[in-house]
C-alpha atoms as a PDB file:
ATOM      1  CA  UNK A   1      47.243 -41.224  38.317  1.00  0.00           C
ATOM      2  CA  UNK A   2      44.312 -40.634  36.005  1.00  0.00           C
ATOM      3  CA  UNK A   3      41.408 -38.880  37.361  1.00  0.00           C
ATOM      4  CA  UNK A   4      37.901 -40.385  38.826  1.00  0.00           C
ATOM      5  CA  UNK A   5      36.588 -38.227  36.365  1.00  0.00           C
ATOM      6  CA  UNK A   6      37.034 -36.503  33.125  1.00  0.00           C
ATOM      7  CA  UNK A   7      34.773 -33.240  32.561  1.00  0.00           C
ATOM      8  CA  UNK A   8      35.888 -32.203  28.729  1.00  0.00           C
ATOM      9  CA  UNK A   9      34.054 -28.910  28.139  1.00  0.00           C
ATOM     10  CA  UNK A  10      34.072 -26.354  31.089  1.00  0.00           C
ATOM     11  CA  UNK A  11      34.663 -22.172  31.149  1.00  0.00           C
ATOM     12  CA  UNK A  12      36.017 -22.278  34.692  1.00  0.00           C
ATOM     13  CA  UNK A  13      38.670 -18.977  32.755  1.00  0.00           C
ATOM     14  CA  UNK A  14      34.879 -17.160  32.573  1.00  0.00           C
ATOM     15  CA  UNK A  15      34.664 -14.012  34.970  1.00  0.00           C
ATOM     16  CA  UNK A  16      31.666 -16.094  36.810  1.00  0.00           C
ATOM     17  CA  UNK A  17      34.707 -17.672  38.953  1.00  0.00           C
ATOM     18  CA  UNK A  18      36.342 -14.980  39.714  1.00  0.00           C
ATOM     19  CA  UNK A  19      35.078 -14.601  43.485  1.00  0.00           C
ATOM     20  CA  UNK A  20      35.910 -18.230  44.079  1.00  0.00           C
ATOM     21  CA  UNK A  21      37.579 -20.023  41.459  1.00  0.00           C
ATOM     22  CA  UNK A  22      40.547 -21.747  43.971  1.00  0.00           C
ATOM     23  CA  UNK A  23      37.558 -22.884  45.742  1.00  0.00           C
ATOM     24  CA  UNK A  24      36.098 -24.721  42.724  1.00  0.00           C
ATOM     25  CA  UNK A  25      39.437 -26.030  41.725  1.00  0.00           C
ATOM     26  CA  UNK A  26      39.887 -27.559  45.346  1.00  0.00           C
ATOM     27  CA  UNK A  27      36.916 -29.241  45.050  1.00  0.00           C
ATOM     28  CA  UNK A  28      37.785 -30.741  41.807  1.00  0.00           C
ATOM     29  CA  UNK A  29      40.878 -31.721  43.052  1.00  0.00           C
ATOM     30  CA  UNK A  30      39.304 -33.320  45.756  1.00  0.00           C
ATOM     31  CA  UNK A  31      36.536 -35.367  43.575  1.00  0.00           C
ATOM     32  CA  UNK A  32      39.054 -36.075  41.247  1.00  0.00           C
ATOM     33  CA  UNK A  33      37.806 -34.551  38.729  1.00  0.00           C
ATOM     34  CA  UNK A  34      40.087 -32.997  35.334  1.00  0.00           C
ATOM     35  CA  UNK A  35      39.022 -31.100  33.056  1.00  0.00           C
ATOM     36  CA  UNK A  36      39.804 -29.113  29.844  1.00  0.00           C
ATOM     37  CA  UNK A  37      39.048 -25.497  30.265  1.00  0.00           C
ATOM     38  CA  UNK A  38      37.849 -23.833  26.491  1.00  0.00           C
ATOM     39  CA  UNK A  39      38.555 -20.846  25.472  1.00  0.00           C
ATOM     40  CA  UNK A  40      35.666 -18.811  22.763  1.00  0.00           C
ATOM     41  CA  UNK A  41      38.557 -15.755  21.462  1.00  0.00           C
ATOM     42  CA  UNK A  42      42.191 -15.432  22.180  1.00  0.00           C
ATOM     43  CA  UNK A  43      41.971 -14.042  25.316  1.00  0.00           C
ATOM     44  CA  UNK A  44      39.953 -16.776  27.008  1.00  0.00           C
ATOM     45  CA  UNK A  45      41.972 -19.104  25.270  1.00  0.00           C
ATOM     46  CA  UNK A  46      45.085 -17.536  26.825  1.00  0.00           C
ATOM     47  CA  UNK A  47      43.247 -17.494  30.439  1.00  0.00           C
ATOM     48  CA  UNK A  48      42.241 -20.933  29.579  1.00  0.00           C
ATOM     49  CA  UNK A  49      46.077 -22.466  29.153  1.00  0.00           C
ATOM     50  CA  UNK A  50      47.059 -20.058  31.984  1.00  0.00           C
ATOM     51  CA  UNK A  51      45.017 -21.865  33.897  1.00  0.00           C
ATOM     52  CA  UNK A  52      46.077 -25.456  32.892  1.00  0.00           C
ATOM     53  CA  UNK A  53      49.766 -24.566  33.043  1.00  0.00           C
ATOM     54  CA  UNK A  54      49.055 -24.439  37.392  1.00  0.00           C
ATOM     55  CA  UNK A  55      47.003 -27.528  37.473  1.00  0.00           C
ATOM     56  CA  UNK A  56      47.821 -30.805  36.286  1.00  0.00           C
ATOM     57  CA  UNK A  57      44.339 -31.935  36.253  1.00  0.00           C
ATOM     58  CA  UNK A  58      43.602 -29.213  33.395  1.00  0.00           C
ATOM     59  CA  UNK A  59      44.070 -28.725  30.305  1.00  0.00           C
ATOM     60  CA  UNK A  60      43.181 -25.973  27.459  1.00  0.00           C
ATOM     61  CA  UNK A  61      41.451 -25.823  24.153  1.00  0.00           C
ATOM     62  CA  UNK A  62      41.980 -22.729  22.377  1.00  0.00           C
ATOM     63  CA  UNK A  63      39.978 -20.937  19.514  1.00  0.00           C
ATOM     64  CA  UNK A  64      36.905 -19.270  18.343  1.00  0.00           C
ATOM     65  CA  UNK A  65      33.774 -19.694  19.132  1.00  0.00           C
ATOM     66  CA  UNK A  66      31.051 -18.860  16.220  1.00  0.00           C
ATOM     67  CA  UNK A  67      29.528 -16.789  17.494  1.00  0.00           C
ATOM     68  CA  UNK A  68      30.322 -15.391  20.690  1.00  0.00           C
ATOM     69  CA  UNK A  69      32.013 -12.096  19.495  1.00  0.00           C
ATOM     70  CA  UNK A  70      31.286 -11.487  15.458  1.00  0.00           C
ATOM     71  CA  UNK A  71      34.342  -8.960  15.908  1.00  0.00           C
ATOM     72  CA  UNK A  72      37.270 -11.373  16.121  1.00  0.00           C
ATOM     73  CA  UNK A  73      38.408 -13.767  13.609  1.00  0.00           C
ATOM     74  CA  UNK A  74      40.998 -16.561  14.391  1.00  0.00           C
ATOM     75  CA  UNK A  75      44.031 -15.778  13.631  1.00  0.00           C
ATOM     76  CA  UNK A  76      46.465 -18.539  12.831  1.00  0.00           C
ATOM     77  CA  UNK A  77      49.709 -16.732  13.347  1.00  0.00           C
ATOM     78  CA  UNK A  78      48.677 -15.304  16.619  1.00  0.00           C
ATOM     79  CA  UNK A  79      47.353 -19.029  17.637  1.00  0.00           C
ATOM     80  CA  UNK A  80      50.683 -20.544  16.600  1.00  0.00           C
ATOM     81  CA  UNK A  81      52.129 -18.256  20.026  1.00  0.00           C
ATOM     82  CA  UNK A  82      49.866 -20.925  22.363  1.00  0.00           C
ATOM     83  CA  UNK A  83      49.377 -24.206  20.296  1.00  0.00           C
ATOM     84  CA  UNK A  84      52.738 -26.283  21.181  1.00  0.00           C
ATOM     85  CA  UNK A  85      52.516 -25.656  24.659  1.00  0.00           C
ATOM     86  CA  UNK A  86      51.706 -29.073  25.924  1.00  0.00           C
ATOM     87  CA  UNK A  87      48.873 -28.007  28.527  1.00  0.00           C
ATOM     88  CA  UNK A  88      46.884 -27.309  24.763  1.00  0.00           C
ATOM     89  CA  UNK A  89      45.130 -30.603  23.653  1.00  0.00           C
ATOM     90  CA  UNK A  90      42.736 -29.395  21.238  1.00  0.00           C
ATOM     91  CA  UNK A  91      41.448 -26.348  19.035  1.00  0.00           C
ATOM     92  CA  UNK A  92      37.803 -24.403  19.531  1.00  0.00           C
ATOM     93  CA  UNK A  93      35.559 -24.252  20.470  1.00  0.00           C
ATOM     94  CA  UNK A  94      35.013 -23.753  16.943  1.00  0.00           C
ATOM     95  CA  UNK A  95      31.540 -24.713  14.181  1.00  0.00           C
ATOM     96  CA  UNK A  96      28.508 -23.520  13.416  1.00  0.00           C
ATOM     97  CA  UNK A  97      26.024 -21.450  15.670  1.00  0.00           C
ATOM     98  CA  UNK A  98      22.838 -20.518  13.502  1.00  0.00           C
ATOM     99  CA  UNK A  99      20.440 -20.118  16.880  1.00  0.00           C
ATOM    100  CA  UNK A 100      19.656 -16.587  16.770  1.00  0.00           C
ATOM    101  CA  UNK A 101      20.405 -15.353  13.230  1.00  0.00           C
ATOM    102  CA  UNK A 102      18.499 -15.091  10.727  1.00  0.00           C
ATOM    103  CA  UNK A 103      17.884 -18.500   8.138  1.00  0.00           C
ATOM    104  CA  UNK A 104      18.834 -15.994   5.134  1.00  0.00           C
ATOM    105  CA  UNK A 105      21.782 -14.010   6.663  1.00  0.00           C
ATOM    106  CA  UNK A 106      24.147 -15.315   4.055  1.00  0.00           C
ATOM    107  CA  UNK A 107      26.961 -13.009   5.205  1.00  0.00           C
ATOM    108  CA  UNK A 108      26.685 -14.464   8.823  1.00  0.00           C
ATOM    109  CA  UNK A 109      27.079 -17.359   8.079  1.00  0.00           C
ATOM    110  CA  UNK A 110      29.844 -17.351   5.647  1.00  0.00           C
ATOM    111  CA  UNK A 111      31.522 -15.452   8.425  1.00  0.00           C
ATOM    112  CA  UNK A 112      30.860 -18.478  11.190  1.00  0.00           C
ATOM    113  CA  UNK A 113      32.399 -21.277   8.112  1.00  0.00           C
ATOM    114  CA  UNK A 114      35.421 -18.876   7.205  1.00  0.00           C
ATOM    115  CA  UNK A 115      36.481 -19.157  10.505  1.00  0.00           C
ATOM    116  CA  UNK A 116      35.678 -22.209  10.873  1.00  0.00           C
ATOM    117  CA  UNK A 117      37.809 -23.756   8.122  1.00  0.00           C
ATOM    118  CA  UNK A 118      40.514 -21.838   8.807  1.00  0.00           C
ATOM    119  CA  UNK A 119      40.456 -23.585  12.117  1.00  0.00           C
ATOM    120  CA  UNK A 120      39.830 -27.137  10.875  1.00  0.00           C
ATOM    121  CA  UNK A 121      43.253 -26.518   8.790  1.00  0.00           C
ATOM    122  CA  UNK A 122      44.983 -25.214  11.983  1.00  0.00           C
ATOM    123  CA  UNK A 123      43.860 -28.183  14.120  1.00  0.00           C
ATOM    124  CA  UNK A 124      44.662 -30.845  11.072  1.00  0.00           C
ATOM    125  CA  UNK A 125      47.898 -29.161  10.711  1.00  0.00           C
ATOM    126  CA  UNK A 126      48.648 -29.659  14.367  1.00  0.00           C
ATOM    127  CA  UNK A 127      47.352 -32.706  15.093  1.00  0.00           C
ATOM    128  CA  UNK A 128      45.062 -31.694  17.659  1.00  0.00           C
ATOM    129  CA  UNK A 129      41.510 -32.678  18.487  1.00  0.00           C
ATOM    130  CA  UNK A 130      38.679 -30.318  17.436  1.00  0.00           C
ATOM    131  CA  UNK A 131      36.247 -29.046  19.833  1.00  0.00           C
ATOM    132  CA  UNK A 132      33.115 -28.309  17.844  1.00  0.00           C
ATOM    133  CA  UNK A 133      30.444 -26.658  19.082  1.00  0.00           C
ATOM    134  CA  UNK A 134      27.253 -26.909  16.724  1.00  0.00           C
ATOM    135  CA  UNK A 135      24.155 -25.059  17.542  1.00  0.00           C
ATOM    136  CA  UNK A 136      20.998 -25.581  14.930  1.00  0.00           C
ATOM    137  CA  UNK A 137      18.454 -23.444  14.713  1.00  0.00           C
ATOM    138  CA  UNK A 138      15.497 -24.446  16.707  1.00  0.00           C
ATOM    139  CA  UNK A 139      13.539 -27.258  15.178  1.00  0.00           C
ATOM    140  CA  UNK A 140      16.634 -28.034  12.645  1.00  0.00           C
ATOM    141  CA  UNK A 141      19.778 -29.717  12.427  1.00  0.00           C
ATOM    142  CA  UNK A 142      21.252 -27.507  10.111  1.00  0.00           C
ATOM    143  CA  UNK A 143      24.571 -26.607  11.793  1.00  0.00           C
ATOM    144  CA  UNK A 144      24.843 -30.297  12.118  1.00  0.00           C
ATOM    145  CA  UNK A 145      24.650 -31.150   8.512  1.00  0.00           C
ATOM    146  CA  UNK A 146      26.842 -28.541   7.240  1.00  0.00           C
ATOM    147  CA  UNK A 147      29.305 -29.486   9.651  1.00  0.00           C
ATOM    148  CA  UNK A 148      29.181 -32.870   9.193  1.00  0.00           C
ATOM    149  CA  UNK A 149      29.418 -32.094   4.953  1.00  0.00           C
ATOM    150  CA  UNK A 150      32.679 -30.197   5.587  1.00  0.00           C
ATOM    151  CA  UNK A 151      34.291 -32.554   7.567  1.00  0.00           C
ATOM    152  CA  UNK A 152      33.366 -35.646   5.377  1.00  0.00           C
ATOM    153  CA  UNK A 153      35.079 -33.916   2.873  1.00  0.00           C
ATOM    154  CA  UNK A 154      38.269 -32.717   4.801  1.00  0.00           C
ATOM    155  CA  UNK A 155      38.143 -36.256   6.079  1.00  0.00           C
ATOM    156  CA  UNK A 156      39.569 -37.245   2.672  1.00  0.00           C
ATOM    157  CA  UNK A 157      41.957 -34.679   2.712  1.00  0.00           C
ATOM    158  CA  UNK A 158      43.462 -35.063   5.923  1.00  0.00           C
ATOM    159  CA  UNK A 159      42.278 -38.314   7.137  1.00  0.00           C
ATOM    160  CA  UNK A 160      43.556 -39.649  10.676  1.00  0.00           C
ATOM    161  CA  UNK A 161      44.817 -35.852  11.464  1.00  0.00           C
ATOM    162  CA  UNK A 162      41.538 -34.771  11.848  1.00  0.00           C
ATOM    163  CA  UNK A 163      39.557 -35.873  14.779  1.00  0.00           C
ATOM    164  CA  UNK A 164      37.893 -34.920  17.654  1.00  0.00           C
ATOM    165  CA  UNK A 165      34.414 -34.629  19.822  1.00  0.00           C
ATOM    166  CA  UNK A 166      31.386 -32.655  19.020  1.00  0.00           C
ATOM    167  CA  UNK A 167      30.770 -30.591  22.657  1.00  0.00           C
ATOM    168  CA  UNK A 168      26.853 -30.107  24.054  1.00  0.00           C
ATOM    169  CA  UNK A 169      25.227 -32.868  21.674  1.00  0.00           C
ATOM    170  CA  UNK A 170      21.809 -32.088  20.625  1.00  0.00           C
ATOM    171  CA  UNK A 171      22.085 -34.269  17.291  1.00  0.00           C
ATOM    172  CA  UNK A 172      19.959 -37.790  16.484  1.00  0.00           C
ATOM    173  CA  UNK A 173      21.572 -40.921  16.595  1.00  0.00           C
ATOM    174  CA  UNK A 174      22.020 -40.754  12.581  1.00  0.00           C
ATOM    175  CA  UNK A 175      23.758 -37.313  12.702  1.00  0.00           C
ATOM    176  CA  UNK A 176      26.261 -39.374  16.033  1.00  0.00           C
ATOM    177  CA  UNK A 177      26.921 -42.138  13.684  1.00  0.00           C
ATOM    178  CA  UNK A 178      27.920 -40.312  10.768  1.00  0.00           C
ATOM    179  CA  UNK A 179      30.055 -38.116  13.452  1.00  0.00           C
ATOM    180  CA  UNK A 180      31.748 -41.388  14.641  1.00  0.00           C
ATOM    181  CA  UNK A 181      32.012 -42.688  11.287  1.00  0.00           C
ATOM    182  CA  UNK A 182      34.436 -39.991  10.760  1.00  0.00           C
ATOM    183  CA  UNK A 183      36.667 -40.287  14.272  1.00  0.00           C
ATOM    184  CA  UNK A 184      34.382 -37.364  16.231  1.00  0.00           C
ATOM    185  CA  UNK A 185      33.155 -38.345  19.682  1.00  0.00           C
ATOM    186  CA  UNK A 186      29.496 -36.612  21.350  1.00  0.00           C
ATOM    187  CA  UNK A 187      29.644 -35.404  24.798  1.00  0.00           C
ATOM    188  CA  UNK A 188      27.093 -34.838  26.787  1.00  0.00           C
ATOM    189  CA  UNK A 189      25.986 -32.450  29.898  1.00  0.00           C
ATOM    190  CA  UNK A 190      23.595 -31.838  32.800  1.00  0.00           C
ATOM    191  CA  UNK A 191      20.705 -31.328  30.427  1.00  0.00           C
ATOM    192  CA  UNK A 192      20.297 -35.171  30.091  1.00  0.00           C
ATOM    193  CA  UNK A 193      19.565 -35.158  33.800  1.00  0.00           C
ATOM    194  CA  UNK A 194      15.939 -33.284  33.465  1.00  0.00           C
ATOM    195  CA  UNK A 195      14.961 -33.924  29.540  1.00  0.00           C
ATOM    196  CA  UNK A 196      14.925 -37.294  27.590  1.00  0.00           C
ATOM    197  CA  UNK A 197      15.591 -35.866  24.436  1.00  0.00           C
ATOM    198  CA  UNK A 198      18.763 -37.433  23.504  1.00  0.00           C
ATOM    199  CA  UNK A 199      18.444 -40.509  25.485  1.00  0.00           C
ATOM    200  CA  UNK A 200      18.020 -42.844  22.418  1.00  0.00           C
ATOM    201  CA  UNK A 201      21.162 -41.569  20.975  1.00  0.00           C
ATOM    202  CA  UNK A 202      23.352 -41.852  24.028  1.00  0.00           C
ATOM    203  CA  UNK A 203      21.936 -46.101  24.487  1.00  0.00           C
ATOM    204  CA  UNK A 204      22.935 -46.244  20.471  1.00  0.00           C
ATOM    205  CA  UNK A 205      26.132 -44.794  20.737  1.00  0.00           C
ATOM    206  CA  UNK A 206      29.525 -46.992  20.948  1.00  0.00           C
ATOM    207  CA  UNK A 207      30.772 -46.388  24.403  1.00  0.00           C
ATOM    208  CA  UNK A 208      34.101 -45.541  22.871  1.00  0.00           C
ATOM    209  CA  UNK A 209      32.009 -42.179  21.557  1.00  0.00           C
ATOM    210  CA  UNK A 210      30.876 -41.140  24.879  1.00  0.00           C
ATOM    211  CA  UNK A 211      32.282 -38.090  26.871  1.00  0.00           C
ATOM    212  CA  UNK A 212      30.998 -36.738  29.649  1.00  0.00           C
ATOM    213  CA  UNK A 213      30.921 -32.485  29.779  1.00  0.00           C
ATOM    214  CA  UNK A 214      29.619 -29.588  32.400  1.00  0.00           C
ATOM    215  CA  UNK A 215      29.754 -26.419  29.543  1.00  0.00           C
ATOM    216  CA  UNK A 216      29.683 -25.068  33.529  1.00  0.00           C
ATOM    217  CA  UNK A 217      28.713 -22.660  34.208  1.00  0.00           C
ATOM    218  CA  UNK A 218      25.982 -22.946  31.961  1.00  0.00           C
ATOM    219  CA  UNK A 219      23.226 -26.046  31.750  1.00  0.00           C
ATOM    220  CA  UNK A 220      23.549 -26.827  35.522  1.00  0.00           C
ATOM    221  CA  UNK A 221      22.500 -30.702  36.424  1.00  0.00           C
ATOM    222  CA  UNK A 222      19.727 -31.767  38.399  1.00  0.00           C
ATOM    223  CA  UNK A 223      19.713 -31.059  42.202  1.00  0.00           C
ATOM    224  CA  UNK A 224      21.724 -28.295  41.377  1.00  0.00           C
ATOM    225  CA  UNK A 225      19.694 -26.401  38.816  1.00  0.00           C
ATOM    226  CA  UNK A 226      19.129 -22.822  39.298  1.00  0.00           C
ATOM    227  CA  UNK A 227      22.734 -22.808  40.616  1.00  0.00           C
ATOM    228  CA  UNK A 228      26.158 -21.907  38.792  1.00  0.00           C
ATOM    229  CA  UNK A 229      27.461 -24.964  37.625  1.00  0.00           C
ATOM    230  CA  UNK A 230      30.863 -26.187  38.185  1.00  0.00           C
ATOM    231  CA  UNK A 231      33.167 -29.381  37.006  1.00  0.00           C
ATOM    232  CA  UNK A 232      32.626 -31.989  39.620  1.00  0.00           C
ATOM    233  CA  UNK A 233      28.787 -32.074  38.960  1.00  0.00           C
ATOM    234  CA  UNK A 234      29.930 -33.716  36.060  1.00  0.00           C
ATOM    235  CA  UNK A 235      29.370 -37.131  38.656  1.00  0.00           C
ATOM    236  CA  UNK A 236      25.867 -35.911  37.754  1.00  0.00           C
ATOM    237  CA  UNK A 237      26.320 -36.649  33.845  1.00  0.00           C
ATOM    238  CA  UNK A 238      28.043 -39.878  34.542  1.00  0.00           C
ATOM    239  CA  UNK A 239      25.780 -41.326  36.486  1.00  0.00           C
ATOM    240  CA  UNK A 240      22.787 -40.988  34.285  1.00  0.00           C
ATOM    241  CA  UNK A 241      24.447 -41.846  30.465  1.00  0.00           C
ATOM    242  CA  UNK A 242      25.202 -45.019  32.852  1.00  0.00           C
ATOM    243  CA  UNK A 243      21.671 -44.847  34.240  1.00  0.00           C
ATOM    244  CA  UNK A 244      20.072 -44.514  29.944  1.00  0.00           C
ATOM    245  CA  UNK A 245      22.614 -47.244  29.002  1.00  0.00           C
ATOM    246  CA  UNK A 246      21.072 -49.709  31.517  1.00  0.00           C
ATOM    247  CA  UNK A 247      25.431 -50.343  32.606  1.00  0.00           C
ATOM    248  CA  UNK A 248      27.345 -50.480  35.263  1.00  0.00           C
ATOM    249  CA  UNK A 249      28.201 -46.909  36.939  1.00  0.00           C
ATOM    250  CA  UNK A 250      31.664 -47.696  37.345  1.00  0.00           C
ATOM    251  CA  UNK A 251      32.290 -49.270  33.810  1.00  0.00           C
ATOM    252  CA  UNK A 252      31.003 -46.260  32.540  1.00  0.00           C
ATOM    253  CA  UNK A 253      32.928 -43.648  34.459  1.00  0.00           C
ATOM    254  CA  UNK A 254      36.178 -45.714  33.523  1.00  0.00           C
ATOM    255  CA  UNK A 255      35.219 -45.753  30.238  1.00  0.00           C
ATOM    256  CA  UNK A 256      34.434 -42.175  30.013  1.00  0.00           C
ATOM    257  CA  UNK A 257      37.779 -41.137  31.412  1.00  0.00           C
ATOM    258  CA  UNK A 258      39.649 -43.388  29.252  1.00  0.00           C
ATOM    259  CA  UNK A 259      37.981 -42.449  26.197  1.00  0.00           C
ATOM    260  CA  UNK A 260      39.006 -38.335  26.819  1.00  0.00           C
ATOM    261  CA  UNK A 261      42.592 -38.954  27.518  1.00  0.00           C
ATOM    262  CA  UNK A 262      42.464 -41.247  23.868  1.00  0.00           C
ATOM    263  CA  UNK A 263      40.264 -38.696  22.420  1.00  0.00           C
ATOM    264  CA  UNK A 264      42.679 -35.321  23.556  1.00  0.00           C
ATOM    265  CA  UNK A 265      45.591 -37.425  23.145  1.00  0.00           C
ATOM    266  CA  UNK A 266      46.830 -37.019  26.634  1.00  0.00           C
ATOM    267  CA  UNK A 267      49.995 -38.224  28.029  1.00  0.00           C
ATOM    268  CA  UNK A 268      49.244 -39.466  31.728  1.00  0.00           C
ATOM    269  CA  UNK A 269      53.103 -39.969  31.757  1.00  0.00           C
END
């Protein structure tokens, strides 16, 4: 039975659970919420699937994140050990995070698109969905751009085995369409509940394009900001794309859901 809803980008693995995390994952359970639980190194990703392998209404992405810990690198071979266990639907969170370096730190950021390639080529190889994260520097869509430049151009390499959905949009609706010109869905979180920033985009976009995300236990919807956020606010997120789209709640949150188990390629069955 598929879920009520589908939250596609949580950290639930992250040490801010640990007091209580059977507590948040009855309440999913009870909302009927699923998630995918992402992982920013190898050992989050490992907590991540650990996680998903005693919950069916989880799931893991593994990789590395840009920029979370400059020290690791993502190591195919070591990846390989978790990949084609079938609680893994997709690879990252992986991109471009240029927020708080430098514009001119050349080295940095041929650092963040080493790794990044290298994972592109890992997820095409396995037929997974990426999860990209892209973070611009303020003002700029630079991350955006670049990203979207290497993956037009992998595109024609790899074509229909690479894919996937762009986590915590902050793009325009141009920068979405060429993203779903090339298979690569936006999700959204909590933020669109207090600013009205990307509301254009999400009335623009295709529903088929849509997810729905936490990033919990960061970017915490409204009532609940100021709070640790956690997967079944994700109701929150729903309820206001559906809300900016001027549709029906319930079309919307069946859409949603239907669109992540496509998107992940998930086997209800």
């Amino acid at each position: 039975m598929k879920p009520k809803y589908f939250d596609v980008h949580s950290h639930v693995s992250f040490s801010d659970y640990d007091k209580d995390r059977d507590e948040v994952l009855d309440r999913m359970k009870a909302d009927g919420v699923a998630s995918i639980i992402v992982g920013v190194d190898f050992k989050s990703s490992e907590g991540a699937l650990k996680l998903a392998e005693l919950h069916e209404n989880l799931y893991a992405s593994i990789g590395v994140h840009p920029a979370d810990n400059r020290k690791e690198t993502f190591d195919p071979k070591k990846y390989e050990t978790l990949v084609n266990n079938p609680n893994v639907v997709a690879i990252g969170e992986c991109g471009l995070d240029y927020f708080r370096i430098d514009e001119n730190d050349v080295d940095e950021k041929n650092r963040q698109r080493n790794i990044f390639l290298t994972q592109i080529d890992f997820a095409a190889k396995n037929k997974k969905a990426m999860m990209l994260h892209c973070r611009p520097r303020r003002g700029t869509f630079d991350t955006y751009l670049e990203t979207l430049e290497t993956l037009e151009e992998k595109k024609k390499e790899y074509g229909d085995k690479l894919f996937g959905n762009v986590h915590f949009f902050v793009g325009n609706t141009a920068i979405a369409r060429r993203f779903y010109d090339i298979n690569f869905t936006t999700s959204f979180t909590g933020v669109i509940t207090f600013a009205h920033n990307y509301d254009d985009t999400i009335r623009a976009a295709p529903i088929n394009m849509l997810l729905s995300e936490t990033d919990c236990p960061f970017a915490t919807p409204v009532p609940f900001r100021g709070k640790r956020n956690e997967p079944i606010y994700v109701e929150k997120v729903v309820r206001r794309i559906a809300e900016i789209r001027g549709e029906d709640f319930e079309t919307v949150r069946g859409a949603l859901v239907e669109n992540a188990y496509r998107v992940f390629s998930i086997d209800i069955n």
